[in-house]
Protein backbone atom coordinates (compact mmCIF):
# COMPACT_ATOMS: atom_id res chain seq x y z
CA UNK A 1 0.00 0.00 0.00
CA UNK A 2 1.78 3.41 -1.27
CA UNK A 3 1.94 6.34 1.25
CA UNK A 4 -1.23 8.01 -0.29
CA UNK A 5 -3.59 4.96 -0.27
CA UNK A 6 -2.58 4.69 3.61
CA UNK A 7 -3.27 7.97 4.07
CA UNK A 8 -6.71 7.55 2.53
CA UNK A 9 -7.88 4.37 4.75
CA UNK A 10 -6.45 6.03 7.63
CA UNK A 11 -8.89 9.25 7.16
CA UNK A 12 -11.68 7.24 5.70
CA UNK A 13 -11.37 5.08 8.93
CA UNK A 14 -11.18 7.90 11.13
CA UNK A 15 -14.13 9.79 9.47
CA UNK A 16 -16.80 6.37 9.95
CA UNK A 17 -15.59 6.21 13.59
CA UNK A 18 -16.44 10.02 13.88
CA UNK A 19 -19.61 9.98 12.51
CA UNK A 20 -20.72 7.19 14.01
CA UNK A 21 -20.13 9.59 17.55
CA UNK A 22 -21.60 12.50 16.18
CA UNK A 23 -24.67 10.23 15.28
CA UNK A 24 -24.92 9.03 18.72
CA UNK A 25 -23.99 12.96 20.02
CA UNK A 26 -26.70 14.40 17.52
CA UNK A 27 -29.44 12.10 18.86
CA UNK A 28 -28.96 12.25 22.47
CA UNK A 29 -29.13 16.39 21.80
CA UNK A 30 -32.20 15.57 20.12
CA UNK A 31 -33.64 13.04 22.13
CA UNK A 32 -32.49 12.82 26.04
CA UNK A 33 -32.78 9.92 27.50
CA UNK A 34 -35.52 8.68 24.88
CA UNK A 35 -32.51 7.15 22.50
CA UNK A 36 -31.12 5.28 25.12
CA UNK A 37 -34.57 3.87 25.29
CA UNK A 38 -35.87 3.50 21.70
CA UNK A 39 -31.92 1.91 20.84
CA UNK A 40 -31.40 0.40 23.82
CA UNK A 41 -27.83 0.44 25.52
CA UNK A 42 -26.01 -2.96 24.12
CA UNK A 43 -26.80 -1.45 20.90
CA UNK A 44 -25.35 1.50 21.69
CA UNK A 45 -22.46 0.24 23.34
CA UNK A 46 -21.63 -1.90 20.11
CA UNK A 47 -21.46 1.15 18.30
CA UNK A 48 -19.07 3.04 20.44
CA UNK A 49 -16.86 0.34 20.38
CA UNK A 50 -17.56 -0.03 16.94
CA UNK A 51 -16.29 4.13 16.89
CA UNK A 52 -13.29 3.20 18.99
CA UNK A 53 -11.88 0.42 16.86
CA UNK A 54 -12.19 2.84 13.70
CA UNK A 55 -10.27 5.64 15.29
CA UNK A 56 -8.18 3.81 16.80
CA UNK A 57 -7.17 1.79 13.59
CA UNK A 58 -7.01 4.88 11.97
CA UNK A 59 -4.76 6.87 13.93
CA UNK A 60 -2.61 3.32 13.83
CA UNK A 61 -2.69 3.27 9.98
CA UNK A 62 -1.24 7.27 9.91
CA UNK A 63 1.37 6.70 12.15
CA UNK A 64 2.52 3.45 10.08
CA UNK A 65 1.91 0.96 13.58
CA UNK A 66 1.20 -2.52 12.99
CA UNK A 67 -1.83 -3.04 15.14
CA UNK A 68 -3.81 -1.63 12.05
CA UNK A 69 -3.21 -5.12 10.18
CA UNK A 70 -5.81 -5.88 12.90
CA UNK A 71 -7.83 -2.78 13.97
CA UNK A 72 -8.83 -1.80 10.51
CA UNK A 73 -10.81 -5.04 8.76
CA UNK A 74 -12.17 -5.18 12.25
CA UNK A 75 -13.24 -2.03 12.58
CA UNK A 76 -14.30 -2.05 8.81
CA UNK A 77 -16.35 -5.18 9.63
CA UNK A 78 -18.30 -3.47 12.45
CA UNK A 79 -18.97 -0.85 10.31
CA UNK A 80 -20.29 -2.81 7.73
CA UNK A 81 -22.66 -4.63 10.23
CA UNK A 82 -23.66 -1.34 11.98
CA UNK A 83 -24.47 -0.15 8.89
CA UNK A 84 -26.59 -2.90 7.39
CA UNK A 85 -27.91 -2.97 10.82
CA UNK A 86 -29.32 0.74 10.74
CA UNK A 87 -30.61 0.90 7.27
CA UNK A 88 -34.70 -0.11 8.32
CA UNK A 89 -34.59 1.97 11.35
CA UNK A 90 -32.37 5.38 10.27
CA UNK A 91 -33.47 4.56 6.25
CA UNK A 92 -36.84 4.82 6.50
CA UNK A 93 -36.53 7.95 8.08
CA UNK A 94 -34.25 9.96 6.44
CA UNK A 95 -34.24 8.68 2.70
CA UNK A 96 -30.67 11.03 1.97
CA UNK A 97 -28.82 9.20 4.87
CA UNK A 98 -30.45 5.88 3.23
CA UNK A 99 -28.31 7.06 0.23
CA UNK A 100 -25.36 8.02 2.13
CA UNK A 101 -25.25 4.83 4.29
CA UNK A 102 -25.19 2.73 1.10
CA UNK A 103 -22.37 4.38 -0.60
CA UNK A 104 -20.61 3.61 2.40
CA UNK A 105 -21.56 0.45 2.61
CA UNK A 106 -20.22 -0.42 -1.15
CA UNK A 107 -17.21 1.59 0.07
CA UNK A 108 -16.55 -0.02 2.69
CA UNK A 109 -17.44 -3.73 1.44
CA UNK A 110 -14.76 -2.97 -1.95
CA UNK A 111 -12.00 -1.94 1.20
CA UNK A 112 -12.59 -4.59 3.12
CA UNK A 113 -12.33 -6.99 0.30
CA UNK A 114 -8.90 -5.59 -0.76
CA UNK A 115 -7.80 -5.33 2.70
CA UNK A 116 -8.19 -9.42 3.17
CA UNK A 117 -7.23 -10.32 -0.27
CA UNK A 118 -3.82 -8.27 -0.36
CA UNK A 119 -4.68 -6.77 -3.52
């Protein structure tokens, strides 16, 4: 992987694992205590760890450390399932994000996919 394409999955990485928090930070500032409830709080714990194993890879993939051999697919994986997982529920409701979460979804599928295979 060349300097640039690093630098790419490292911000791409970083960027899922920050929206995922401002996701969660946008609807408890819209909702209270009512997200906790409607999500319930395994869910949402998944997807902070989910958030933490994205930046985390990230930041390991800028600074060239080998725990993102590890971090990253993982990271990319619970992204993948978060995202699948949200679809119905976020979707329905907001047919733009529907369009956004599928593009990353594709994106993050072809990554993942070259990631494993070494290509």
């Amino acid at each position: 992987m060349t300097g640039l394409e690093s630098m790419l999955l490292g911000l791409f990485v970083i960027a899922a694992g920050l929206g995922i928090l401002g996701w969660w930070a946008i609807e408890w500032a819209s909702h209270g205590r009512s997200a906790l409830l409607a999500f319930g709080a395994s869910h949402i714990l998944a997807e902070l760890v989910a958030a933490s194993v994205l930046l985390l890879g990230g930041i390991a993939v800028l600074l060239g450390g080998p725990d993102s051999n590890v971090l990253v697919p993982a990271g990319l994986g619970m992204l993948l399932y978060a995202t699948i997982n949200a679809w119905g529920r976020v979707g329905n409701e907001y047919p733009v994000l529907r369009m956004v979460m599928v593009a990353e979804a594709i994106a993050t599928s072809a990554i993942l996919v070259i990631l494993l295979l070494g290509i």
